[in-house]
Protein backbone atom coordinates (compact mmCIF):
# COMPACT_ATOMS: atom_id res chain seq x y z
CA UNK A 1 59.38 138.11 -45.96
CA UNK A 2 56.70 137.78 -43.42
CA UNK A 3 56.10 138.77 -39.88
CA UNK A 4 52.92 137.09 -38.53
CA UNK A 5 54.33 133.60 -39.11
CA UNK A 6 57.64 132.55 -39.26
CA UNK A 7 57.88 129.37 -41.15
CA UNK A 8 61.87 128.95 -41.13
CA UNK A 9 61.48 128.64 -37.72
CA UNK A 10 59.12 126.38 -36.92
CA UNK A 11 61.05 124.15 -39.93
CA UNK A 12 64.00 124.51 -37.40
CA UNK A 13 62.03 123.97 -34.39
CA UNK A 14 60.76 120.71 -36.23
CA UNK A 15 64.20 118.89 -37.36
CA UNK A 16 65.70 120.46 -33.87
CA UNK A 17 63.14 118.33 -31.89
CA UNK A 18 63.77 115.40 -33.83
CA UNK A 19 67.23 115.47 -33.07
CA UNK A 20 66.81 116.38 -29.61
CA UNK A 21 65.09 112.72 -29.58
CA UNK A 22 67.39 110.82 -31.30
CA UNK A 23 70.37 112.41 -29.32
CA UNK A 24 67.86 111.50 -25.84
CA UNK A 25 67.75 107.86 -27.21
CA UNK A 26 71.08 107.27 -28.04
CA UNK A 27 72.34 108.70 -24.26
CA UNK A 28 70.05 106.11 -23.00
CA UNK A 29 71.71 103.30 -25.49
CA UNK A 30 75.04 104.56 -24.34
CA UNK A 31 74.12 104.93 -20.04
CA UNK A 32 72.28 101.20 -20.32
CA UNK A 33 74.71 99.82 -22.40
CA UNK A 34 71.19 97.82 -23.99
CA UNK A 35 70.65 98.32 -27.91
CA UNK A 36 66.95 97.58 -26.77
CA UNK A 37 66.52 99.75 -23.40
CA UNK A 38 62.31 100.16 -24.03
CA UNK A 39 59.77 97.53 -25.80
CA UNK A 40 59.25 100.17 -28.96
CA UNK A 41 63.00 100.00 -29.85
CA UNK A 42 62.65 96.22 -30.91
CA UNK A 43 59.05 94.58 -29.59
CA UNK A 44 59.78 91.42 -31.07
CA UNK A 45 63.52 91.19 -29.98
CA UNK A 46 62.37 92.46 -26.59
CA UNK A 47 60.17 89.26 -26.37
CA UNK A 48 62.78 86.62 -27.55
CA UNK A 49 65.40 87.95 -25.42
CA UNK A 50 63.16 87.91 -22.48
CA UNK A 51 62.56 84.41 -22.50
CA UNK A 52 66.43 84.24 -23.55
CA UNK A 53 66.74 85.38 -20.39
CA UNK A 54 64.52 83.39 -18.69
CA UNK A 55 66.20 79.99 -19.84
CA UNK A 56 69.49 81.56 -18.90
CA UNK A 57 68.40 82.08 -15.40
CA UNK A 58 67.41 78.79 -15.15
CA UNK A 59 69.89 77.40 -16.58
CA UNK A 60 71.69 78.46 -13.78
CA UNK A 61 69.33 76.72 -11.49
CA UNK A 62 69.52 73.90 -12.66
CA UNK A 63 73.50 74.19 -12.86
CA UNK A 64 73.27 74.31 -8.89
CA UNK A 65 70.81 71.37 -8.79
CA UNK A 66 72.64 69.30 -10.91
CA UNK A 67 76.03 70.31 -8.34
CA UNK A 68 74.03 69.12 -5.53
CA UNK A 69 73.22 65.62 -7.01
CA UNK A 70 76.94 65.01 -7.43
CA UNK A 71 77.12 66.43 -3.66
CA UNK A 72 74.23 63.78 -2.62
CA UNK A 73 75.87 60.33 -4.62
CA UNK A 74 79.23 61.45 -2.76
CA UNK A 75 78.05 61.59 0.35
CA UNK A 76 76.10 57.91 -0.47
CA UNK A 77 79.03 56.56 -1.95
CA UNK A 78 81.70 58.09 0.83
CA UNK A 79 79.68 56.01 3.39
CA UNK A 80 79.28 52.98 1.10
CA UNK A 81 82.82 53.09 0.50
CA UNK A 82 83.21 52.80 4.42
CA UNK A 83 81.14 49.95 4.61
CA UNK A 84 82.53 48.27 2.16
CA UNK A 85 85.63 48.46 4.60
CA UNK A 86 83.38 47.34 7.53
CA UNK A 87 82.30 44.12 4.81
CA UNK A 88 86.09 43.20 3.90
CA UNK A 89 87.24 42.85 7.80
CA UNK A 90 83.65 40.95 8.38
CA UNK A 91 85.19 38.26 5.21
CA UNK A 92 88.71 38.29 7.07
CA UNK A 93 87.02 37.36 10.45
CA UNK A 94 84.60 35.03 8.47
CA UNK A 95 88.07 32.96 6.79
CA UNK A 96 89.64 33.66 10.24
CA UNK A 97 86.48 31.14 12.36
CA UNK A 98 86.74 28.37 9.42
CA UNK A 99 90.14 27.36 9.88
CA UNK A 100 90.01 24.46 12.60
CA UNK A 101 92.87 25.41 14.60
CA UNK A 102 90.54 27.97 16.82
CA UNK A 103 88.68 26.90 19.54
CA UNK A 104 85.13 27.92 21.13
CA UNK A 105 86.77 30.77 22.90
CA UNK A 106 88.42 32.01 20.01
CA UNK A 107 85.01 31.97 17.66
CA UNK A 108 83.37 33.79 20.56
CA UNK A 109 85.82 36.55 20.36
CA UNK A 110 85.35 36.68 16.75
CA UNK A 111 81.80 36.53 16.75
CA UNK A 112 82.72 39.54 19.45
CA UNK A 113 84.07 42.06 16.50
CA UNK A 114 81.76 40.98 13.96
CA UNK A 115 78.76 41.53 16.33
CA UNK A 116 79.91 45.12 16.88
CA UNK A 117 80.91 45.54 12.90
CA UNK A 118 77.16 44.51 11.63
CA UNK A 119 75.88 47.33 14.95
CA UNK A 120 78.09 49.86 12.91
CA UNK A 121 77.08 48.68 9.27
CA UNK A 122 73.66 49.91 11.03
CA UNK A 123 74.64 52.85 12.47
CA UNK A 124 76.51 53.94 9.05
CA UNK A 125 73.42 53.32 7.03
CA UNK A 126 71.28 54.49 9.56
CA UNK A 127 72.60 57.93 10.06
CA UNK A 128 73.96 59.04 6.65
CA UNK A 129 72.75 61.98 5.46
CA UNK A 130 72.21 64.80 3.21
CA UNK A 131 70.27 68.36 4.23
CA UNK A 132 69.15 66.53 7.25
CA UNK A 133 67.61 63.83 5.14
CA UNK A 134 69.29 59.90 5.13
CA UNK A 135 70.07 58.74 2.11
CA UNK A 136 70.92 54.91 3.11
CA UNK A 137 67.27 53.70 4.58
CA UNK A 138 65.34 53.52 1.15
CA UNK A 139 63.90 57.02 1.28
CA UNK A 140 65.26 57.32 -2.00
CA UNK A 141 64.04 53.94 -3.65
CA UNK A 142 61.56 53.29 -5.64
CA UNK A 143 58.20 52.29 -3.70
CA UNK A 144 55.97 49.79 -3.54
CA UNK A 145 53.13 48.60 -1.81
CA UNK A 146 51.76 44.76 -0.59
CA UNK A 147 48.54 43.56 0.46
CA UNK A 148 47.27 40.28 1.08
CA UNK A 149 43.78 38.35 -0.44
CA UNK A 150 43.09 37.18 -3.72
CA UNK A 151 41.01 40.14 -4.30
CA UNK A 152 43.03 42.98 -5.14
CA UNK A 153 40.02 45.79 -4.63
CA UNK A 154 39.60 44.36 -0.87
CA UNK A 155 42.92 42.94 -0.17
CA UNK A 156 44.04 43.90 2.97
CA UNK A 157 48.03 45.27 4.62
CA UNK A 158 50.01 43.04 6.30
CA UNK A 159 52.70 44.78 8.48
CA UNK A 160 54.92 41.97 8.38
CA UNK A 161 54.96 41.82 4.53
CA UNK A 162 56.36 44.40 2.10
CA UNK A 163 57.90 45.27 -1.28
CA UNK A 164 61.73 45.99 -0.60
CA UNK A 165 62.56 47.02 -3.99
CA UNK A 166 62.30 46.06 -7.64
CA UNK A 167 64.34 47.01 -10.75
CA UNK A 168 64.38 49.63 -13.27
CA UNK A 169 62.58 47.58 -16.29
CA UNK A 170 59.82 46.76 -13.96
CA UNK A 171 56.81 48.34 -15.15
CA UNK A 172 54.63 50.20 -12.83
CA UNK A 173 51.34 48.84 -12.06
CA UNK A 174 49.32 45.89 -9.96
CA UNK A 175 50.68 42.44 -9.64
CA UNK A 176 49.68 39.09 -8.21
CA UNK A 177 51.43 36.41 -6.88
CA UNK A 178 50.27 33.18 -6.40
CA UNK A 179 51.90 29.91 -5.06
CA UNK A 180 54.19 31.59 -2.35
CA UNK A 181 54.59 29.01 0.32
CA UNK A 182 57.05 29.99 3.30
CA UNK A 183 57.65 29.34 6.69
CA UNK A 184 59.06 31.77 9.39
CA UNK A 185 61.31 30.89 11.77
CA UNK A 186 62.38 33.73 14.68
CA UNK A 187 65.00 33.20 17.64
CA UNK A 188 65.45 36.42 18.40
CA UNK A 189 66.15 36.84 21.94
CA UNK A 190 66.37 32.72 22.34
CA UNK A 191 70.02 32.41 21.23
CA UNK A 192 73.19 33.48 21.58
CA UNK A 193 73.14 34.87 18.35
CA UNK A 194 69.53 36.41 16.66
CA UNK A 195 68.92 34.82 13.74
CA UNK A 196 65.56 34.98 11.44
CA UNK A 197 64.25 34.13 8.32
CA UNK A 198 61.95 32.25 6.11
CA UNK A 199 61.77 28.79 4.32
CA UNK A 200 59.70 27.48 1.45
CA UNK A 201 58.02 24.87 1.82
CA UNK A 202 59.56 21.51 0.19
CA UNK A 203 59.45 21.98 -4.26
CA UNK A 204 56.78 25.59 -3.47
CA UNK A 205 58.98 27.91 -5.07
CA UNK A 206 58.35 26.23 -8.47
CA UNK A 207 55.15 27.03 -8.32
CA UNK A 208 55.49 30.67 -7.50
CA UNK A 209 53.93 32.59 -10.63
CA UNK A 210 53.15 36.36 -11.17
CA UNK A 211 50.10 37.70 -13.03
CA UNK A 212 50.00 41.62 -14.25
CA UNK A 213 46.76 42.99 -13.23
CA UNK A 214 45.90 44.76 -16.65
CA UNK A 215 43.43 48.10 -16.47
CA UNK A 216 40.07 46.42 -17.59
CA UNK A 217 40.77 43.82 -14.90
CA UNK A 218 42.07 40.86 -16.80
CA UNK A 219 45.69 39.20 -15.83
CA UNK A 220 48.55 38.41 -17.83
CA UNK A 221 51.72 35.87 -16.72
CA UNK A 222 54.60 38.11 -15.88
CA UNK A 223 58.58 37.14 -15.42
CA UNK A 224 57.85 34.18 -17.96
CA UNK A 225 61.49 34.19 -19.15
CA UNK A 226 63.13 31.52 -16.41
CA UNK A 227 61.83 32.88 -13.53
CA UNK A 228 63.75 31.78 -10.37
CA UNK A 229 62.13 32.29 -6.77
CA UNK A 230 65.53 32.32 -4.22
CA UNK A 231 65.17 33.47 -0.37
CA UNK A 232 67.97 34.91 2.07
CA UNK A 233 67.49 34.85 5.59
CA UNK A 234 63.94 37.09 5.50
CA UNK A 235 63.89 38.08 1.84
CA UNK A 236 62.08 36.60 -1.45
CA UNK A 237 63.15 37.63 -4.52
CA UNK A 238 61.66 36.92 -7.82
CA UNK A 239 63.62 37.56 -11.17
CA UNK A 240 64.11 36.53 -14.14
CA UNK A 241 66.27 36.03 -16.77
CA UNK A 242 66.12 39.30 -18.84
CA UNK A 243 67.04 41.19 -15.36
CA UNK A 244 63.35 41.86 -13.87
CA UNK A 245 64.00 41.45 -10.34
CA UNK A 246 61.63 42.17 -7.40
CA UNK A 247 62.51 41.95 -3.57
CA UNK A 248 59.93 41.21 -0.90
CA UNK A 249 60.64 41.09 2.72
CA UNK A 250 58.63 38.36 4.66
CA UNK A 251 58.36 37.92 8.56
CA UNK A 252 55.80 35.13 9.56
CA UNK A 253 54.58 32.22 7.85
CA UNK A 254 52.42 32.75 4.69
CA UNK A 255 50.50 30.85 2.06
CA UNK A 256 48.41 32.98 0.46
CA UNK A 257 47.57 35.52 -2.61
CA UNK A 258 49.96 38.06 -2.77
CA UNK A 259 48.88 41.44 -4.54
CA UNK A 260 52.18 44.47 -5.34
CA UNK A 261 51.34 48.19 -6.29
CA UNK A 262 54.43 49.13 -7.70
CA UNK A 263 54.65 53.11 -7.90
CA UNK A 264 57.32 53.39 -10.04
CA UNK A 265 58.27 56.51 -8.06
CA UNK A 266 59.96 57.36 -5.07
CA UNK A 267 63.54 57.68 -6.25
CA UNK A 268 65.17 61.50 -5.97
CA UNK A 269 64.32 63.68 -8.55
CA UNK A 270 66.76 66.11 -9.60
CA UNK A 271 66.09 69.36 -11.60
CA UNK A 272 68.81 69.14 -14.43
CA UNK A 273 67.18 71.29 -16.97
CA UNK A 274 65.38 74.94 -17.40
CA UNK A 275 62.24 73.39 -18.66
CA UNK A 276 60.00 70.78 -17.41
CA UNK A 277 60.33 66.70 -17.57
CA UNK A 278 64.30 68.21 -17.67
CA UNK A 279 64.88 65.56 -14.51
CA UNK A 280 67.05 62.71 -13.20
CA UNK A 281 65.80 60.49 -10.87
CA UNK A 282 68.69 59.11 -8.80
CA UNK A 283 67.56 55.51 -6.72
CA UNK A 284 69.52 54.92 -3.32
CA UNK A 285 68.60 51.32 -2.30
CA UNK A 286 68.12 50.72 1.18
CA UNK A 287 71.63 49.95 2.93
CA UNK A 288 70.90 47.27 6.02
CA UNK A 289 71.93 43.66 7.64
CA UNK A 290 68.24 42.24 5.85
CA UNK A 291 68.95 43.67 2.59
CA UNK A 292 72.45 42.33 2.74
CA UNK A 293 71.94 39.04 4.11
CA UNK A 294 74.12 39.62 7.15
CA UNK A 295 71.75 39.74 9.75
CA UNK A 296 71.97 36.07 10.48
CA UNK A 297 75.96 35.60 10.92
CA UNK A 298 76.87 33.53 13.05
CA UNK A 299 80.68 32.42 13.88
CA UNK A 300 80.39 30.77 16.83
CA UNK A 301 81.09 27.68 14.87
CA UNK A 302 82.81 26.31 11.94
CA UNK A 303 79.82 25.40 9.95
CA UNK A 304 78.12 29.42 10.18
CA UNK A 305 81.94 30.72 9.90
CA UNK A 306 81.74 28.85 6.18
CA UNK A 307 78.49 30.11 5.35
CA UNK A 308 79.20 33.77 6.48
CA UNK A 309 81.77 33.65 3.52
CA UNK A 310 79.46 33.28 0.83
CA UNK A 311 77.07 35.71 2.67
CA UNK A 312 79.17 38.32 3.03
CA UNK A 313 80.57 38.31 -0.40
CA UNK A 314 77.07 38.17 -2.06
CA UNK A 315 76.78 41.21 0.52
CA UNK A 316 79.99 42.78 -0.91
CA UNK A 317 78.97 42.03 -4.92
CA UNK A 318 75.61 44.30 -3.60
CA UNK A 319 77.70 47.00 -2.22
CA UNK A 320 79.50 47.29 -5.14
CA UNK A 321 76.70 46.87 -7.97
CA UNK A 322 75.12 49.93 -5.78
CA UNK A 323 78.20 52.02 -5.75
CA UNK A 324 78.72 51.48 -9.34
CA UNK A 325 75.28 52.26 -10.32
CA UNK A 326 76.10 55.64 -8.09
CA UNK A 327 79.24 55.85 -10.19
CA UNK A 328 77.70 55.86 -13.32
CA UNK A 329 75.04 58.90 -11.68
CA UNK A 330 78.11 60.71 -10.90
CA UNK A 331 79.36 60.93 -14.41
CA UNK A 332 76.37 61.56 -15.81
CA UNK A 333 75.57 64.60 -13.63
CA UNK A 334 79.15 65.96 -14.33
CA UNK A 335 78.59 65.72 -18.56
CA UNK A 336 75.38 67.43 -17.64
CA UNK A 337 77.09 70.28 -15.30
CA UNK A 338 79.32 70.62 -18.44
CA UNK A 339 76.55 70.83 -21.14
CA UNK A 340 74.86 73.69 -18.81
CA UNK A 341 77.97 75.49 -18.60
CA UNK A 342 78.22 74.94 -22.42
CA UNK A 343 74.67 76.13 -23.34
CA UNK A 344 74.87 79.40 -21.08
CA UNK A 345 77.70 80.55 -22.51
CA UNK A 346 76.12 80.08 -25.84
CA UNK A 347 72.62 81.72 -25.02
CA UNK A 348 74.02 84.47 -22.88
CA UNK A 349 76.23 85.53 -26.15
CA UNK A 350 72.64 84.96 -28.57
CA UNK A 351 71.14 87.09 -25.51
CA UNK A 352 74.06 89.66 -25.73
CA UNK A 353 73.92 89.82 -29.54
CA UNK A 354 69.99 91.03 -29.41
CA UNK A 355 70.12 93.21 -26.10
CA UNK A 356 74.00 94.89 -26.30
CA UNK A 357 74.76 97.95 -27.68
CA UNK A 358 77.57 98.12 -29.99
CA UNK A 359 79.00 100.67 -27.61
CA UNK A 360 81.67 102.22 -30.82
CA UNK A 361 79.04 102.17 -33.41
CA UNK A 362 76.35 104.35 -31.14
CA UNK A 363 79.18 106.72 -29.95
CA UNK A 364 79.27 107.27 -33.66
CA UNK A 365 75.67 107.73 -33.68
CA UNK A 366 75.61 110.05 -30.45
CA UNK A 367 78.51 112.16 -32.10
CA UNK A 368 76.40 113.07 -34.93
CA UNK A 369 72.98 113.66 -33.03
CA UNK A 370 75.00 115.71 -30.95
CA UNK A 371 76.36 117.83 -33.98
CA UNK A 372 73.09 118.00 -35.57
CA UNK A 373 71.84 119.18 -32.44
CA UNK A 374 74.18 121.89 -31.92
CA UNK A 375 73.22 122.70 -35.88
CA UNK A 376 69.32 123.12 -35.16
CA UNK A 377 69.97 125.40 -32.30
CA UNK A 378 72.28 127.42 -34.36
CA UNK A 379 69.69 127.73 -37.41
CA UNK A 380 67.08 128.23 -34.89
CA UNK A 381 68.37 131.46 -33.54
CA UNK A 382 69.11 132.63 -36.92
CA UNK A 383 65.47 131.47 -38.05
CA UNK A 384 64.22 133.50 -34.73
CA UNK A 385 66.49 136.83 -36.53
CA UNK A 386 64.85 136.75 -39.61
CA UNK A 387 61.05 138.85 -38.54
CA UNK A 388 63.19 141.68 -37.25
CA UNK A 389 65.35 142.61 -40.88
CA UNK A 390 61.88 143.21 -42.11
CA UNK A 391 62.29 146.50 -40.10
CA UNK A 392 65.16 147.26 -42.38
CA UNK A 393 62.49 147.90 -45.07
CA UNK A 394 60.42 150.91 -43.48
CA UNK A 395 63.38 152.70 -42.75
């Protein structure tokens, strides 16, 4: 037995501290309710659920995006559904002025309604919008760019000639066309009715031919699969038969070289995903009488009353091509809402697996840290006894 230094003690002391620890840890397990509540618990699990949690945050960010998309193509396709309205009474008024029966009077009272229709088609397209931004005017399409000279490094803008739109499988990149031969004719403001638009110039259209300006500077044909050149009222459109289609909006007489940037950008790009290139780009094309070939109609006779019919359901085919192309966005956004929803749940239970404390197996834990505890305090005071039975001896 020895008095100077009491080892028994200090053994005590030793395991006492130790469980004093692990009892401190596991009330911090239990309070958190996180298996890893500081980076030396699990460093590497601490990492991986970190950027767990990251992706799950995100996740839900792009959940919200992807909500607002389907938002947006509503509001496109609630107006466009309106118009289409606004199209059908235009085709009822149109079958109305060709039947023979009517007189002068009666066309001018027609022509009347659909004068005020097309001013509201305008309006519609005009003034629909989303977060104070319209949706209808092209803002939303893809973009392009035209200038005019046969050299495309000092080829210069022409404010009366530009790209309207183009199609999907049109690349991006610089193209030339050659052969376009058109004449403008504008009566705006010398008529009863306005009426505008451009004419090719007798057989020119088959000689209309498109060249892909290629990055070392050569050219290659482009649209070489039965390309058709068409026109209605202001509008030249090239396409051909494997769906390439570009739209280009002339107003005044032109025979010339005809150079296109096409961006290839320009249509709304929606966040869908946590990570990046996770997008959907959504195209709106622009909604108005030019782009639908109504801006011409004129009912004041039979003859225009019989060619509004065809225009107007070309115009209502193009209502409806757009609104199912919307339709399609729409359903595709919703299986991605649900494949969000689906891939939270699942990381936020692989996040919960690594972070979580099994709340019944560390009350298990505390329970005996907290017994072991009591122990070492017990054996220390008894340890802390053991100097003073020495005195027992020199009695």
């Amino acid at each position: 037995m020895k008095v100077n230094y009491n080892v028994s003690a200090m053994i005590a002391n030793n395991a006492l501290q130790k469980n004093d620890k692990l009892l401190s840890e596991s009330l911090q397990r239990l309070s958190s309710g996180l298996k890893i509540a500081n980076a030396k618990d699990n460093p590497s699990g601490l990492a991986m659920s970190r950027r767990m949690n990251s992706q799950i945050e995100g996740l839900g960010v792009a959940n919200d995006t992807s909500n607002d998309a389907i938002s947006i193509v509503q509001v496109a396709d609630g107006s466009l559904s309106e118009i289409h309205e606004v199209l059908q009474r235009m085709n009822e008024l149109a079958i109305k002025a060709s039947t023979g029966t009517l007189t002068d009077s009666d066309r001018e009272a027609i022509q009347s309604e659909v004068t005020q229709l097309k001013e509201e088609l305008e309006r519609m397209a005009n003034t629909t919008q989303f977060n104070g931004q319209s949706i209808l005017d092209g803002s939303f399409d893809l973009r392009g760019y035209a200038t005019v000279g046969e050299n495309v490094a000092t080829a210069v803008t022409n404010p009366n000639i530009s790209v309207l739109t183009y199609s999907d499988n049109v690349a991006a990149g610089t193209y030339q066309i050659t052969g376009i031969d058109v004449k403008y004719l504008n009566l705006i403001g010398t008529t009863g009715v306005d009426k505008k638009g451009i004419f090719f110039e007798e057989g020119s259209e088959s000689g209309i031919e498109i060249n892909r300006v290629l990055p070392d500077g050569t050219t290659e044909r482009y649209m070489t699969n039965g390309m058709q050149a068409t026109i209605n009222e202001d509008i030249l459109t090239l396409k051909d038969n494997t769906g390439k289609e570009i739209q280009i909006q002339i107003d005044e007489t032109f025979n010339g070289t005809l150079n296109l940037e096409l961006t290839g950008k320009g249509a709304m790009t929606m966040q869908v995903g946590a990570n990046e290139g996770q997008t959907l780009d959504i195209r709106i094309p622009k909604i108005s009488l030019s782009t639908l070939g109504l801006y011409n109609l004129d009912f004041a006779n039979v003859t225009g009353a019989q060619e509004g019919i065809e225009s107007i359901k070309n115009a209502i085919t193009k209502i409806s091509t757009i609104r199912s192309s919307l339709g399609a966005y729409q359903n595709r956004l919703e299986h991605t809402v649900s494949n969000l929803d689906i891939t939270v749940e699942n990381m936020t239970a692989a996040y919960s697996r690594i972070m979580d404390v099994d709340m019944a197996e560390e009350m298990t834990t505390y329970s005996t840290q907290q017994v072991l505890s009591q122990a070492g305090i017990s054996m220390m005071a008894q340890a802390n006894e053991r100097p003073s039975q020495v005195l027992q001896l020199l009695q």
